[in-house]
C-alpha atoms as a PDB file:
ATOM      1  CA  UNK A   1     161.970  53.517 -64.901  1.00  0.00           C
ATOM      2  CA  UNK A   2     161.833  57.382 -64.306  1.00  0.00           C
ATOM      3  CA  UNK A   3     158.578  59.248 -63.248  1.00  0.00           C
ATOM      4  CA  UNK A   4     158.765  62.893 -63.487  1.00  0.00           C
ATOM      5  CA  UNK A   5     155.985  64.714 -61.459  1.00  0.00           C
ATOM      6  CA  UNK A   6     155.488  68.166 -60.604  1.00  0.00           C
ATOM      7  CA  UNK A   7     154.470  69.414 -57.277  1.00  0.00           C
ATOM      8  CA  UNK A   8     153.260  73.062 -55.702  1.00  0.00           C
ATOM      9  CA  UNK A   9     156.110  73.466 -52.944  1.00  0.00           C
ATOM     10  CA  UNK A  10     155.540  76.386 -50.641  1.00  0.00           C
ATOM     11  CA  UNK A  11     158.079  78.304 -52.379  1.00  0.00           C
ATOM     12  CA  UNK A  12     156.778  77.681 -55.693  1.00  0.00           C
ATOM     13  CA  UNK A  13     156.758  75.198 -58.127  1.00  0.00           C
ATOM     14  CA  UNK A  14     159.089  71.611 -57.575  1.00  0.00           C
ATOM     15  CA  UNK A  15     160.011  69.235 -60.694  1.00  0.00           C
ATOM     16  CA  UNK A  16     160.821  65.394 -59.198  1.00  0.00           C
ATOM     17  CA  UNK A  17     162.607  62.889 -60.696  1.00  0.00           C
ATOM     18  CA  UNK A  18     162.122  58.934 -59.091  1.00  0.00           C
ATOM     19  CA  UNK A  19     163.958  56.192 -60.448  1.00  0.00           C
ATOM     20  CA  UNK A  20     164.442  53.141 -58.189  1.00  0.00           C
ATOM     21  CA  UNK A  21     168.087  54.406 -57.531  1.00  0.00           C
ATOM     22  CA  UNK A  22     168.096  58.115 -57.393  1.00  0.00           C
ATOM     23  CA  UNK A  23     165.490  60.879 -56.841  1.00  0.00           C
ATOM     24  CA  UNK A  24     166.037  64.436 -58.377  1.00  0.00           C
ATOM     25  CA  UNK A  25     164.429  67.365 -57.082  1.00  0.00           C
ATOM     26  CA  UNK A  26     164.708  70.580 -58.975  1.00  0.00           C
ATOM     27  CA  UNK A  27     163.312  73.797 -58.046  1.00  0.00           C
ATOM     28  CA  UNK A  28     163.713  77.768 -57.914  1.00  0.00           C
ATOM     29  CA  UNK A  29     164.780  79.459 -54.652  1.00  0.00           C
ATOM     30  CA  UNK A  30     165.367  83.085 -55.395  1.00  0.00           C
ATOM     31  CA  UNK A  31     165.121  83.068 -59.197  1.00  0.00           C
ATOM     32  CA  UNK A  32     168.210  80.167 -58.794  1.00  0.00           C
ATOM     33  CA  UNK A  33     167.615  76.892 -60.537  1.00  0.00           C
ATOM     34  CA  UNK A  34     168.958  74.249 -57.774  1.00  0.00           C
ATOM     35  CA  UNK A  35     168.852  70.316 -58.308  1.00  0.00           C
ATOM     36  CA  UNK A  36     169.433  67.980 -55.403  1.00  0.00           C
ATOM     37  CA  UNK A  37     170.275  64.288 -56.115  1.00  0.00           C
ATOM     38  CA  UNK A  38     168.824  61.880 -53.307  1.00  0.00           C
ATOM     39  CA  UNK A  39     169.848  58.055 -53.316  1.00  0.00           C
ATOM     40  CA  UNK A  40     166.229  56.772 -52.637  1.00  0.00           C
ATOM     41  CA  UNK A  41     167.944  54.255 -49.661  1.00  0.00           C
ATOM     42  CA  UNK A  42     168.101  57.518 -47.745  1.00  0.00           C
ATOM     43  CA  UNK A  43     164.433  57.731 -47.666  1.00  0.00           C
ATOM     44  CA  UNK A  44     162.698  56.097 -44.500  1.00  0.00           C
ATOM     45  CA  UNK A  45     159.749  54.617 -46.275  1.00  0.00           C
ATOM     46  CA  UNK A  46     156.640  55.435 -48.182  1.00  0.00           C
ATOM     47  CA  UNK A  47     154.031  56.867 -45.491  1.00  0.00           C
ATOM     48  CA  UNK A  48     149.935  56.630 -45.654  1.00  0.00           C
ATOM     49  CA  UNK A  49     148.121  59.631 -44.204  1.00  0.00           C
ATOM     50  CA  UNK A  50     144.770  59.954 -44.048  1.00  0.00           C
ATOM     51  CA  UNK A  51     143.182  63.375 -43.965  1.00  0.00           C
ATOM     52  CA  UNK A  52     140.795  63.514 -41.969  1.00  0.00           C
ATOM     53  CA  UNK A  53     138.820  66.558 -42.417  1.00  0.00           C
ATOM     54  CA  UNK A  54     138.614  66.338 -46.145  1.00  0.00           C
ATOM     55  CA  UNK A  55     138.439  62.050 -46.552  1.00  0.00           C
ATOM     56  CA  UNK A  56     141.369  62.557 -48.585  1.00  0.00           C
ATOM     57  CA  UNK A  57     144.708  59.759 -48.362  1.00  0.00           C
ATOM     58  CA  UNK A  58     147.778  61.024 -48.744  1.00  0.00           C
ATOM     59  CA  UNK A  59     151.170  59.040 -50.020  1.00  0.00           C
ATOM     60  CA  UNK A  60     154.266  60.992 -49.215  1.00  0.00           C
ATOM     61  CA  UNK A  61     157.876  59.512 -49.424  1.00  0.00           C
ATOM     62  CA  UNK A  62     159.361  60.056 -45.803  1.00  0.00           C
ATOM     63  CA  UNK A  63     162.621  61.571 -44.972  1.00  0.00           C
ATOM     64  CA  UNK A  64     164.630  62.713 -42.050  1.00  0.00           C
ATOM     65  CA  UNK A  65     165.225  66.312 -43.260  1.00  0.00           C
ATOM     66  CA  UNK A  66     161.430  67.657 -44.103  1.00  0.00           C
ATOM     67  CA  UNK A  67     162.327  69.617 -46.994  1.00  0.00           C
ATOM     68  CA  UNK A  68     163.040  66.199 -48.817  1.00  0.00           C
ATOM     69  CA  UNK A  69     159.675  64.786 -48.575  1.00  0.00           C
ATOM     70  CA  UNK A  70     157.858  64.218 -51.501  1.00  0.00           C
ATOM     71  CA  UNK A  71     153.471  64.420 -51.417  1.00  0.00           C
ATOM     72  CA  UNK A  72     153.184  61.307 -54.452  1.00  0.00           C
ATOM     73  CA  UNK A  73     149.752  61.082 -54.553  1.00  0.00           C
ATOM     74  CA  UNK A  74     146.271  62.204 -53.299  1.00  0.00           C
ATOM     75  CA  UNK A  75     143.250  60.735 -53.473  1.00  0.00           C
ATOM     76  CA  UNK A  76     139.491  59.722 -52.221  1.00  0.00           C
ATOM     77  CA  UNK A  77     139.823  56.483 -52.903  1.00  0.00           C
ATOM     78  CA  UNK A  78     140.487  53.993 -50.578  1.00  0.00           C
ATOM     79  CA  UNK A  79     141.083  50.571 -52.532  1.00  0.00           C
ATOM     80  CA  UNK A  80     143.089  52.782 -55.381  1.00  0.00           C
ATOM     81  CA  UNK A  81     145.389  54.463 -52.707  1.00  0.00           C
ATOM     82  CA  UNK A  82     146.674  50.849 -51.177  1.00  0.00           C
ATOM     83  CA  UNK A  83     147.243  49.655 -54.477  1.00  0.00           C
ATOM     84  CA  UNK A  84     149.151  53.014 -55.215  1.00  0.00           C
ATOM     85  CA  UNK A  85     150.803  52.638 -51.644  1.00  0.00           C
ATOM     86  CA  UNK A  86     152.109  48.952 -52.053  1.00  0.00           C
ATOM     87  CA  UNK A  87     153.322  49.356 -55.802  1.00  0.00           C
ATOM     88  CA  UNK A  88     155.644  52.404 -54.498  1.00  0.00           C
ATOM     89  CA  UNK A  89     157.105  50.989 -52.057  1.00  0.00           C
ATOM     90  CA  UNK A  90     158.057  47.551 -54.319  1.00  0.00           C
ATOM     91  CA  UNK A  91     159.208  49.824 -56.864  1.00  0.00           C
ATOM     92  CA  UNK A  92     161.415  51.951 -54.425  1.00  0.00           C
ATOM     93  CA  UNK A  93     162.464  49.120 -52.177  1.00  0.00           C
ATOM     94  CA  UNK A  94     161.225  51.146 -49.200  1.00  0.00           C
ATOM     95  CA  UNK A  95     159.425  50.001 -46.368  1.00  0.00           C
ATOM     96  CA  UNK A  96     155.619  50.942 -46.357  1.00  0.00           C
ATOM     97  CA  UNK A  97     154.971  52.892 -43.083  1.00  0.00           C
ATOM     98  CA  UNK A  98     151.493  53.835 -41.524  1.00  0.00           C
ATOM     99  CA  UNK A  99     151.109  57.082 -39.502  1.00  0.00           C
ATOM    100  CA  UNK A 100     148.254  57.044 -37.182  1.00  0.00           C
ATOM    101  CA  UNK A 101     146.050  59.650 -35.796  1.00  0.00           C
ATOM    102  CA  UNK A 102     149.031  60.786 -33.570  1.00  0.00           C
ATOM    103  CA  UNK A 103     151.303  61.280 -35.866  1.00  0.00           C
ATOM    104  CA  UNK A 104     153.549  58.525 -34.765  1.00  0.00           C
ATOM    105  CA  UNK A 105     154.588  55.970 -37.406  1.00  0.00           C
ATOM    106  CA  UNK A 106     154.234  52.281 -37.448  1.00  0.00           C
ATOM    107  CA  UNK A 107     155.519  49.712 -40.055  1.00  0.00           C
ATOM    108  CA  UNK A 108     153.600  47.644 -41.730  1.00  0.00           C
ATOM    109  CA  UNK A 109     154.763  43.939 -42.715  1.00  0.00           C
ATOM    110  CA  UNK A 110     154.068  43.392 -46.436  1.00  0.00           C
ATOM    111  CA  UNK A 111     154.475  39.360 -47.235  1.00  0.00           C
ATOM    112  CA  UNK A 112     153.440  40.118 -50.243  1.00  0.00           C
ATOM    113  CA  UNK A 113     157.279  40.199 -51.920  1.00  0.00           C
ATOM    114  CA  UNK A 114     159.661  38.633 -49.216  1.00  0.00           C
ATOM    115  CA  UNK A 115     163.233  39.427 -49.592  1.00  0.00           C
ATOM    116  CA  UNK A 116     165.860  36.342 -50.147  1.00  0.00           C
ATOM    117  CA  UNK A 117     168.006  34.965 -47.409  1.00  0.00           C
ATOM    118  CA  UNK A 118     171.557  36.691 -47.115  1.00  0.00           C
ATOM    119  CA  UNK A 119     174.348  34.414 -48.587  1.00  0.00           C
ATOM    120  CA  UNK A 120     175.781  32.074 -46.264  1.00  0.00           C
ATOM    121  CA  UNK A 121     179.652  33.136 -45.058  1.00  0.00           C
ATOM    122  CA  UNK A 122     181.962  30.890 -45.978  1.00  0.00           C
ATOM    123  CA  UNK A 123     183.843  28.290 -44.023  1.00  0.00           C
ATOM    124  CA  UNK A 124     187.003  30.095 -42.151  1.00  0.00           C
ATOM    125  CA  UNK A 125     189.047  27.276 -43.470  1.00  0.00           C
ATOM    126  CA  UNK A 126     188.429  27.745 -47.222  1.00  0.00           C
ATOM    127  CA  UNK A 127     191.718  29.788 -47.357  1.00  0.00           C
ATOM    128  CA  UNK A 128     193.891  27.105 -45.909  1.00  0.00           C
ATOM    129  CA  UNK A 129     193.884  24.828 -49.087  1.00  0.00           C
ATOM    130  CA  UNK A 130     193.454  25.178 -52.774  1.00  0.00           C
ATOM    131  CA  UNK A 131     189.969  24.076 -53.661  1.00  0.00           C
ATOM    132  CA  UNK A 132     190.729  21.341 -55.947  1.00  0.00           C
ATOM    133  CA  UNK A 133     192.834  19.959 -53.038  1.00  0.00           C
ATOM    134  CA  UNK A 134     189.529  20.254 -50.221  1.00  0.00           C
ATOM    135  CA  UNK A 135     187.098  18.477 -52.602  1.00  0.00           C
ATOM    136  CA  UNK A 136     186.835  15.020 -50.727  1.00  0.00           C
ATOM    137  CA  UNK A 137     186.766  11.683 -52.352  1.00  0.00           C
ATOM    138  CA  UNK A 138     184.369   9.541 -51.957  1.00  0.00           C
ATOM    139  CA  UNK A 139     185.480   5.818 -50.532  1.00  0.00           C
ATOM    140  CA  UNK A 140     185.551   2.463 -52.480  1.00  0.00           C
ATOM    141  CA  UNK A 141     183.296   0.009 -50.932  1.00  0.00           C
ATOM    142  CA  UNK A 142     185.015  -3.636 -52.302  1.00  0.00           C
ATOM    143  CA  UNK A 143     183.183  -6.763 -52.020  1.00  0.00           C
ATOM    144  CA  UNK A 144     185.436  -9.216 -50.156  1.00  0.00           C
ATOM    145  CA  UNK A 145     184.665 -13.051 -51.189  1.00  0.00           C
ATOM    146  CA  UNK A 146     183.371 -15.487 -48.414  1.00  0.00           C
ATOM    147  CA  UNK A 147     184.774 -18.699 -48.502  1.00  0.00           C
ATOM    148  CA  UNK A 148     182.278 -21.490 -46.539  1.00  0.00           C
ATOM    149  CA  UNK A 149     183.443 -24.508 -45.781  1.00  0.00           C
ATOM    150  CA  UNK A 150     186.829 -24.772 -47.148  1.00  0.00           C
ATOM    151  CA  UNK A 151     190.441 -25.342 -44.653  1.00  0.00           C
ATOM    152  CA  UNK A 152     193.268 -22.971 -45.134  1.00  0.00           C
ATOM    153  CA  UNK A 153     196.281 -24.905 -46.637  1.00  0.00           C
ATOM    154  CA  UNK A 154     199.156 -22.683 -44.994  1.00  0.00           C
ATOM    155  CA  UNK A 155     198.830 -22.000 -41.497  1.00  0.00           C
ATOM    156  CA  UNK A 156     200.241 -18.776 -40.055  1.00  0.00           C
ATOM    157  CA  UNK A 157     203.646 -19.228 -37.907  1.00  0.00           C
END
C-alpha cells in the first residue's frame, strides 16, 4: 500500500511517498528535483503532539535527523486523531510515541496487536547426527505371562 501526500516544507512544496517498507521524499532545493529513499525501520516511531494554543493534534513520523520528519496529519478531533495515530503505527510497524508538554517523549504500550515470540534456537547438538538418525524410538512394552501355581521341571545347575 502506497500513500502519496503532499506537504508545505519551509522551502517549498514536499511530495511523500509511505509504503510499509520504504518512504520517498521528493522535493525542490534550488530549482533541483532531489528524492531521498528512507527504509521506514529508520524512523523512531509515530509521535502525538498536541497543540496547545490552537486545540489542534498533530501526527508526525519521528526521526533522528529533523529534516526527515514527516507532519501526517492534523486535526481537532480527538477520538479521530487516536484512531489515525494507532492505524499508522500498525501499518508502519513503528512504535507509537507520546510527547508531553516538555517535549520529552514517552512510549506508549499498544496490546492491541502483540508481536509473536522469536523462534526458539535450536539444540547445539542438532549438527552432530543426521536427523533421521536423532529421531528416537519409542520402546516395546511386552506382556510377560504369569504362571501361578505350577513347579519348574528343570532346575538350574
Amino acid at each position: 500500500m502506497v500513500t502519496t501526500a503532499c506537504l508545505r516544507a519551509e522551502d517549498g512544496l514536499k511530495r511523500v511517498e509511505i509504503s510499509s517498507e520504504w518512504i520517498c521524499i521528493r522535493r525542490r532545493i534550488a530549482g533541483i528535483e532531489t528524492r531521498v529513499n528512507v527504509p521506514t525501520q529508520s524512523y523512531r516511531g509515530v509521535t502525538l503532539r498536541s497543540i496547545t494554543e490552537s486545540g489542534l493534534f498533530e501526527i508526525i513520523l519521528l526521526h533522528m535527523d529533523p529534516s526527515l520528519e514527516i507532519a501526517l496529519t492534523r486535526t481537532a478531533d480527538d477520538a479521530d486523531v487516536i484512531a489515525l495515530w494507532r492505524s499508522y503505527a500498525q501499518m508502519l510497524a513503528l512504535p507509537l510515541l507520546v510527547e508531553d508538554a516538555d517535549g520529552r517523549l514517552q512510549p506508549i504500550e499498544d496490546h492491541g496487536h502483540l508481536s509473536p515470540f522469536p523462534r526458539r534456537p535450536g539444540s547445539p547438538l542438532k549438527n552432530r547426527r543426521p536427523r533421521f538418525l536423532a529421531r528416537r524410538q519409542t520402546g516395546v512394552t511386552r506382556v510377560l505371562a504369569v504362571h501361578q501355581g505350577e513347579v519348574e521341571l528343570f532346575a538350574r545347575a
